[in-house]
PDB file of N, CA and C in Angstrom:
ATOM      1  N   UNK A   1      -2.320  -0.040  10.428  1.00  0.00           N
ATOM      2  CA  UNK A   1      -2.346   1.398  10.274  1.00  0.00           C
ATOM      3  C   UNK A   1      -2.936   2.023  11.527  1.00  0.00           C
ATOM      4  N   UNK A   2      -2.096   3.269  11.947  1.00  0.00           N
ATOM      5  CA  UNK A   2      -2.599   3.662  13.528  1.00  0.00           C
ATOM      6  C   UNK A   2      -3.288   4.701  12.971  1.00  0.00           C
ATOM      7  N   UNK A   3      -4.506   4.665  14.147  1.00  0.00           N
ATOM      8  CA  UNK A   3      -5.681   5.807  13.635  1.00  0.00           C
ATOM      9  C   UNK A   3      -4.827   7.389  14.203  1.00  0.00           C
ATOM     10  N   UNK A   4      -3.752   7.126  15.478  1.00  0.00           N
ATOM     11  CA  UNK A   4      -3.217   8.308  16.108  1.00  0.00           C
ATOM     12  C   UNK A   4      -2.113   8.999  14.841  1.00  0.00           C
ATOM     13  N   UNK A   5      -1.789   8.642  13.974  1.00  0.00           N
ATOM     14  CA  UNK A   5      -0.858   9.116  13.144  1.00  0.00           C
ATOM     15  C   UNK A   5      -1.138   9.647  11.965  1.00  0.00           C
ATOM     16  N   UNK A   6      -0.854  10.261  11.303  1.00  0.00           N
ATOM     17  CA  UNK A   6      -1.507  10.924   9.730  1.00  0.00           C
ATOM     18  C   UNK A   6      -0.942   9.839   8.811  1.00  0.00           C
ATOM     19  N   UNK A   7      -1.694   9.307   7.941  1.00  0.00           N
ATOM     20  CA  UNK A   7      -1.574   8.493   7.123  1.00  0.00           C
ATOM     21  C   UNK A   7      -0.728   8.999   6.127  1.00  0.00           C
ATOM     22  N   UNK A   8       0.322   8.952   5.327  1.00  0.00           N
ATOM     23  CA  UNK A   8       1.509   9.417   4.669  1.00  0.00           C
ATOM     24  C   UNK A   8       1.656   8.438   3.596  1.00  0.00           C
ATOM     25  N   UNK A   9       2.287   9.254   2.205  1.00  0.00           N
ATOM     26  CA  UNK A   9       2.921   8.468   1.472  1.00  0.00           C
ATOM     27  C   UNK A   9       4.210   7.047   1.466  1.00  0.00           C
ATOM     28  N   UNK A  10       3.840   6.521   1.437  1.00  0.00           N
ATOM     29  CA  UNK A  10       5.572   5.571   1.773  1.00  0.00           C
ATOM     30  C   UNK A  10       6.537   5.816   0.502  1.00  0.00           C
ATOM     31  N   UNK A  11       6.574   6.550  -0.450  1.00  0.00           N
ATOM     32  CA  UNK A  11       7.520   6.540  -1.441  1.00  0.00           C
ATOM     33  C   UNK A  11       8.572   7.471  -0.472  1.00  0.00           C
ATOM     34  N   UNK A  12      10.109   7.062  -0.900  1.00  0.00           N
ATOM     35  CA  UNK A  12      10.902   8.088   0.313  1.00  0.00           C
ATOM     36  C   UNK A  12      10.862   9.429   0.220  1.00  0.00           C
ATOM     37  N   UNK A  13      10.845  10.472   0.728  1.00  0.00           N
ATOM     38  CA  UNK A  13      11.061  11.376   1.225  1.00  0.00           C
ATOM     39  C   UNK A  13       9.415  12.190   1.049  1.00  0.00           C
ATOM     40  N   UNK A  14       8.392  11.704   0.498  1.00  0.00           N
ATOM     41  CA  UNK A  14       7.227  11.836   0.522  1.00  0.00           C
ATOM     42  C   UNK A  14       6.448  11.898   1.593  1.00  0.00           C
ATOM     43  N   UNK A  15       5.540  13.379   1.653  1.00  0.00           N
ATOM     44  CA  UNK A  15       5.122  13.176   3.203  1.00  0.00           C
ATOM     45  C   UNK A  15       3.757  13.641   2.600  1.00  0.00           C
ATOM     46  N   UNK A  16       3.751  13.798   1.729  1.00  0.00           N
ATOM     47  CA  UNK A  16       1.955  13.684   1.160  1.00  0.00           C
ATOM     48  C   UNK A  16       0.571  12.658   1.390  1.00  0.00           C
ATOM     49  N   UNK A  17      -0.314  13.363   2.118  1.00  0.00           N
ATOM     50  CA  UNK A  17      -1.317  11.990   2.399  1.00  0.00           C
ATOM     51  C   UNK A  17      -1.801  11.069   1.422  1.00  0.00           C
ATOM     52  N   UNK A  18      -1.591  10.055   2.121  1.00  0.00           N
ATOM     53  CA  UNK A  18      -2.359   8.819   1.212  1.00  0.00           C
ATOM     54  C   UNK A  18      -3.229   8.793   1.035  1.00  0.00           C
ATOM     55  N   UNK A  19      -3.605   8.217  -0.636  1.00  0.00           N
ATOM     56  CA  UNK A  19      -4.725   8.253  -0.623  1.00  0.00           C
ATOM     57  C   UNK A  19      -5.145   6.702  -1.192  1.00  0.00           C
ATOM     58  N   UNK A  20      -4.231   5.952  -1.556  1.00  0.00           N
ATOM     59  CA  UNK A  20      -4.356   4.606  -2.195  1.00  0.00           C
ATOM     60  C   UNK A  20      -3.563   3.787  -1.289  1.00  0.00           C
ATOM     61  N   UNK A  21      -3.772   2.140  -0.962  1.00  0.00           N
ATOM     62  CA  UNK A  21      -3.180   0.835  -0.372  1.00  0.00           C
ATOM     63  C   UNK A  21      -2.371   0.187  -1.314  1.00  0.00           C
ATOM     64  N   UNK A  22      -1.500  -0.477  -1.347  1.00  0.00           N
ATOM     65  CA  UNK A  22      -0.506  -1.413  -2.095  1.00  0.00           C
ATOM     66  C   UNK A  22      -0.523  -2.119  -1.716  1.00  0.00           C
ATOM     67  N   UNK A  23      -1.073  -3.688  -1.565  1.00  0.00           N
ATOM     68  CA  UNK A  23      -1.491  -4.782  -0.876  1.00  0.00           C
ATOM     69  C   UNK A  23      -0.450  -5.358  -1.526  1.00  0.00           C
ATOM     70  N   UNK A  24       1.276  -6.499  -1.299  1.00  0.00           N
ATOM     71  CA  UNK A  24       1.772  -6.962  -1.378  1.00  0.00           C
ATOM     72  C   UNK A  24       2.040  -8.209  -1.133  1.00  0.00           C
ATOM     73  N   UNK A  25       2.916  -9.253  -1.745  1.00  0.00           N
ATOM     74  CA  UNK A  25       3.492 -10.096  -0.948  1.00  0.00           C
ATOM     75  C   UNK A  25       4.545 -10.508  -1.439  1.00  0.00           C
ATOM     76  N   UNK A  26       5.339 -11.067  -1.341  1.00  0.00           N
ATOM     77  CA  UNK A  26       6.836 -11.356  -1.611  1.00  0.00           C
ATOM     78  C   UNK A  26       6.788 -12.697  -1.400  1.00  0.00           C
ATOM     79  N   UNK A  27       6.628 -13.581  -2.574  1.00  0.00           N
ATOM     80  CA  UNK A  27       6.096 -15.289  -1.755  1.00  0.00           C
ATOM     81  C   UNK A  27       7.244 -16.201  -1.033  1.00  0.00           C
ATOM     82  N   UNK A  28       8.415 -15.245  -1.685  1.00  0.00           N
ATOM     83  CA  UNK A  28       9.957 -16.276  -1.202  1.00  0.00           C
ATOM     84  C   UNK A  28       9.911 -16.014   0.326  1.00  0.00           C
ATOM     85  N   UNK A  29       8.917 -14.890   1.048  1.00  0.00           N
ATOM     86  CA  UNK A  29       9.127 -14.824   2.526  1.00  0.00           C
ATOM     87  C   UNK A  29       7.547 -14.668   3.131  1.00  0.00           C
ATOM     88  N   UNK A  30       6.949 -14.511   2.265  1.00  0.00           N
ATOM     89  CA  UNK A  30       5.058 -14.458   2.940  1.00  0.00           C
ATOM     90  C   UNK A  30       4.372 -16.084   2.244  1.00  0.00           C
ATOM     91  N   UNK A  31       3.498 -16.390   3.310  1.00  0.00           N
ATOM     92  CA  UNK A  31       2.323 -17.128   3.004  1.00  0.00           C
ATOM     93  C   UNK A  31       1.398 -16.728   1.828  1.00  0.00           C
ATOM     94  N   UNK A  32       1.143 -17.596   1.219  1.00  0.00           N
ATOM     95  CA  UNK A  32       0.093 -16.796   0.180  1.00  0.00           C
ATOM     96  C   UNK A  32      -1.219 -15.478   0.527  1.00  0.00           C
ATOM     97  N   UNK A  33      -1.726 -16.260   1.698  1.00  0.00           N
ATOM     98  CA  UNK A  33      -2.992 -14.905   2.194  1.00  0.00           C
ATOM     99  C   UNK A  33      -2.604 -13.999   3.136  1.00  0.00           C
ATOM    100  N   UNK A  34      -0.986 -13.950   3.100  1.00  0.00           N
ATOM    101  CA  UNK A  34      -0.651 -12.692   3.870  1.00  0.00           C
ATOM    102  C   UNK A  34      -0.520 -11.335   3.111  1.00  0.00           C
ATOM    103  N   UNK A  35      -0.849 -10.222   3.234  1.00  0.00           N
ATOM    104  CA  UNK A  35      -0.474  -8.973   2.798  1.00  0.00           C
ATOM    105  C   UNK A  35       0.132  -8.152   3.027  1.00  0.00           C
ATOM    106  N   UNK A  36       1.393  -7.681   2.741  1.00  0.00           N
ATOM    107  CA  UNK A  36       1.696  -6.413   3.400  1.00  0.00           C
ATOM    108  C   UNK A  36       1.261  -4.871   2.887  1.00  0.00           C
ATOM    109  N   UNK A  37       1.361  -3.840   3.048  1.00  0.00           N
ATOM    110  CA  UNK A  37       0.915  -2.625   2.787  1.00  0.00           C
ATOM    111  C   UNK A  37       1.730  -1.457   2.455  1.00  0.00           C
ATOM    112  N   UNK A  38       1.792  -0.989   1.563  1.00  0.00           N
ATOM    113  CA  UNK A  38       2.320   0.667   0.933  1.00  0.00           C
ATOM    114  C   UNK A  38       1.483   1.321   1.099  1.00  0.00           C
ATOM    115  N   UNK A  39       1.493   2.606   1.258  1.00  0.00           N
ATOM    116  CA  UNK A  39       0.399   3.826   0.883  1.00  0.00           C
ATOM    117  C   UNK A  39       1.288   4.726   0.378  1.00  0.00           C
ATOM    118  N   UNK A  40      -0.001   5.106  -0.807  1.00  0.00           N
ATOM    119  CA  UNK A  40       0.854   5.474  -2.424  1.00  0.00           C
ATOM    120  C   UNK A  40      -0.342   7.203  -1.731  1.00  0.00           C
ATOM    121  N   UNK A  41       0.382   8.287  -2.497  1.00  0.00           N
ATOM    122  CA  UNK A  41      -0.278   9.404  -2.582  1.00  0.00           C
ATOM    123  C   UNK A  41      -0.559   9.328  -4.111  1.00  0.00           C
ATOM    124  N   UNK A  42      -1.701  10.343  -4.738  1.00  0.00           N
ATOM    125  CA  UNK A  42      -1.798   9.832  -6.146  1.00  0.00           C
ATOM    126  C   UNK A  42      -0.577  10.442  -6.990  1.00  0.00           C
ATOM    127  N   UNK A  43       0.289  10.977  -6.551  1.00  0.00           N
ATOM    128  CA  UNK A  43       1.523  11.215  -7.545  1.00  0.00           C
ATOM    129  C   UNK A  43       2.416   9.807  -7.569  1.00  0.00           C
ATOM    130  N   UNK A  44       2.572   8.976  -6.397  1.00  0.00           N
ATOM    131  CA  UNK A  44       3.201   7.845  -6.311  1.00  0.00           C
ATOM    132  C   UNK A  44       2.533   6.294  -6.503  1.00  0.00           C
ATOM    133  N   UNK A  45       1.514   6.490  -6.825  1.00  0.00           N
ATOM    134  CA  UNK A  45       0.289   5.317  -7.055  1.00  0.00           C
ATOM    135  C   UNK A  45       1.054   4.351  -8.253  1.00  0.00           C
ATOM    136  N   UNK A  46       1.313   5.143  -9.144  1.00  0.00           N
ATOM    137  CA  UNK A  46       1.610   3.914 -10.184  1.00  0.00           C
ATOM    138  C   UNK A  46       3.036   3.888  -9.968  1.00  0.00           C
ATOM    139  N   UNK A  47       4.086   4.855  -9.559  1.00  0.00           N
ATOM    140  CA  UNK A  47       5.500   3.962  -9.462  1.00  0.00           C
ATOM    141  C   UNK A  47       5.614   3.185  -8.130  1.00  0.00           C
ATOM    142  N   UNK A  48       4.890   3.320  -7.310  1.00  0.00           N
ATOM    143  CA  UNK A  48       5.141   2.578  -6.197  1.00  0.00           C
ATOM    144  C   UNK A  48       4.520   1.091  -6.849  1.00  0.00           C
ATOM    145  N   UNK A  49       3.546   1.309  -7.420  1.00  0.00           N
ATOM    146  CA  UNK A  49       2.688   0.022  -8.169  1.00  0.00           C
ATOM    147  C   UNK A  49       4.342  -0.833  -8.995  1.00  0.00           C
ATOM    148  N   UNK A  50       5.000  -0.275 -10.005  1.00  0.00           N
ATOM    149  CA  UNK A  50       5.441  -0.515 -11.097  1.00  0.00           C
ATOM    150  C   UNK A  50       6.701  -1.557 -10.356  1.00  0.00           C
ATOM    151  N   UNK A  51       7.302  -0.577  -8.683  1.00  0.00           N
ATOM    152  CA  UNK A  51       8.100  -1.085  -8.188  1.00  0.00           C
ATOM    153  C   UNK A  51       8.017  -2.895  -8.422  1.00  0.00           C
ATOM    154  N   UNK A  52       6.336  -2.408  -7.373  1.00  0.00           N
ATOM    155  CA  UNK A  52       6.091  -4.229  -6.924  1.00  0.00           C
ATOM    156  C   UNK A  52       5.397  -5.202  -8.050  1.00  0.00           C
ATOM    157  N   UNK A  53       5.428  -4.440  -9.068  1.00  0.00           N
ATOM    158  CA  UNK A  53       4.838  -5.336  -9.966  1.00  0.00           C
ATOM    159  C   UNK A  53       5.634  -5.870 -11.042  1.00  0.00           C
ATOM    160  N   UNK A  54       6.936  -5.249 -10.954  1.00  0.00           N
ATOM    161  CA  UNK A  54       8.026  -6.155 -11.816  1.00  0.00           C
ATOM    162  C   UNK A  54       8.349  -6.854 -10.978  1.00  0.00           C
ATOM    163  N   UNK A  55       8.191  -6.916  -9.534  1.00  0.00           N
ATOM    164  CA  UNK A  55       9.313  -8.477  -8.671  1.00  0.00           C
ATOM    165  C   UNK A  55       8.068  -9.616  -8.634  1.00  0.00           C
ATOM    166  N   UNK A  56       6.556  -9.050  -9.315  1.00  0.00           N
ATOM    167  CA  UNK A  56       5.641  -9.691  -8.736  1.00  0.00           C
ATOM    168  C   UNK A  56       4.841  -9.994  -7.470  1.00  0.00           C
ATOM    169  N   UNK A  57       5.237  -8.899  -6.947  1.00  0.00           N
ATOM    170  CA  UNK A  57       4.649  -8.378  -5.334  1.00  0.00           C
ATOM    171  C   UNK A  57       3.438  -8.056  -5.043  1.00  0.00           C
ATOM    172  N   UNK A  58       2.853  -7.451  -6.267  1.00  0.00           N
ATOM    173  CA  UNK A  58       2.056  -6.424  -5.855  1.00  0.00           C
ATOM    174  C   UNK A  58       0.563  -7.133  -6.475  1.00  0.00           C
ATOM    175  N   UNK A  59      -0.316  -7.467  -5.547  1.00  0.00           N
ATOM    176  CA  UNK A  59      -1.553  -8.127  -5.281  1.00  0.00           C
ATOM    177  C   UNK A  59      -2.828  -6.981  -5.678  1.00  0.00           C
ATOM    178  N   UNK A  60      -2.902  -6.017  -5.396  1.00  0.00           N
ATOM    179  CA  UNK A  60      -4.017  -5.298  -5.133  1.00  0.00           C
ATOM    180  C   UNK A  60      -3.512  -3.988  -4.944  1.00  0.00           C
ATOM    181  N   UNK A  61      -4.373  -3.102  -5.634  1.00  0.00           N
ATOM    182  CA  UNK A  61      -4.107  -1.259  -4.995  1.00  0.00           C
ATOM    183  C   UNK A  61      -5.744  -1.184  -4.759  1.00  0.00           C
ATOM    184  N   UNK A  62      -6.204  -0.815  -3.956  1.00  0.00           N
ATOM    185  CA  UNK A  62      -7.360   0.209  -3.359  1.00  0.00           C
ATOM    186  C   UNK A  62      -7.415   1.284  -3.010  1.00  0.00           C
ATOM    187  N   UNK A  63      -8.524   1.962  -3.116  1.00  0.00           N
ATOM    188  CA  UNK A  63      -8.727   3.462  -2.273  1.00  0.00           C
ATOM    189  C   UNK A  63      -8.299   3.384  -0.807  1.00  0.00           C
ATOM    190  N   UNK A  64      -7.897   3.861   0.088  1.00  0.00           N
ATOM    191  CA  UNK A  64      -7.623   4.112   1.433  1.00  0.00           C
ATOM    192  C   UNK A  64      -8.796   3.957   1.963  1.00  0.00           C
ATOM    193  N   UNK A  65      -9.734   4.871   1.389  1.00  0.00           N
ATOM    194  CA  UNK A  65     -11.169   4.698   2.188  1.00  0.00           C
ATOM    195  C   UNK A  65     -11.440   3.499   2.276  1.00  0.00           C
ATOM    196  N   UNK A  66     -11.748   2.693   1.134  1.00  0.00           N
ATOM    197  CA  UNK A  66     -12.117   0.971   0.903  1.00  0.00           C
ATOM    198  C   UNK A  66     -11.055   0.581   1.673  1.00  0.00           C
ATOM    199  N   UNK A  67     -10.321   0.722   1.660  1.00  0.00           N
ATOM    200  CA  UNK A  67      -9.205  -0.224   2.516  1.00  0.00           C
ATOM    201  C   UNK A  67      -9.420  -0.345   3.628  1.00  0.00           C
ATOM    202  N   UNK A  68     -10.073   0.871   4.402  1.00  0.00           N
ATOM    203  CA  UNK A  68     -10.239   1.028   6.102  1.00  0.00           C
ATOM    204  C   UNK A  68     -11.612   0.664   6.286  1.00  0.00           C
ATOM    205  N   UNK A  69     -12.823   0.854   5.399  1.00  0.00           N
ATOM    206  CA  UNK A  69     -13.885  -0.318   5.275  1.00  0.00           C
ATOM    207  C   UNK A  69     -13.460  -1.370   5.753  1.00  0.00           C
ATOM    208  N   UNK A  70     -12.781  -2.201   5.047  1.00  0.00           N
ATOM    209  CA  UNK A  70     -12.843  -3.524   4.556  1.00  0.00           C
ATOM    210  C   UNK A  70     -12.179  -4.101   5.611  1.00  0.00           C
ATOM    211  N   UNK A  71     -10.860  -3.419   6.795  1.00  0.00           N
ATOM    212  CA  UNK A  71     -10.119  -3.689   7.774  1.00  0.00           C
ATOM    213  C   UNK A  71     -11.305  -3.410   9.013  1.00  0.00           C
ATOM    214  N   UNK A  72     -12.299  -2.911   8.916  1.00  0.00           N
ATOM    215  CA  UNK A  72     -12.889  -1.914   9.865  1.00  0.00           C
ATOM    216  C   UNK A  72     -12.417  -1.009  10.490  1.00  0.00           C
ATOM    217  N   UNK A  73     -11.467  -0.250   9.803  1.00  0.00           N
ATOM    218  CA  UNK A  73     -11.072   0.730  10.588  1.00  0.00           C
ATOM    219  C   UNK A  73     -12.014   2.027  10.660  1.00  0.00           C
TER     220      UNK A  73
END
């Protein structure tokens, strides 16, 4: 996540700031301790969740704040 850019929803056409992480993985193509990342705004928090959690993707949601803690950002 670039500190130069406004942090944004990833649901499509959503340009509302994020405020939650979607920590992912897809195991047929990631390592187990790899993660990838969504950022959900709180209108998109649980369907972006619902997406990755019927293929079994979806590892973790956090606050944004905790998230950039925890990365040190």
């Amino acid at each position: 996540m670039s500190e130069d850019s406004p942090l944004v929803c990833s649901a499509k056409g959503c340009r509302a700031p994020a405020a939650w992480v979607l920590a992912w993985n897809n195991p047929k193509l990631h390592t187990p301790e790899r993660r990838k990342t969504w950022l959900a705004c709180g209108e998109h928090r649980e369907t972006l969740g619902q997406f990755l959690g019927v293929r079994g993707f979806l590892k973790d949601v956090v606050p944004l704040a905790e998230w950039q803690e925890r990365e040190g950002a």
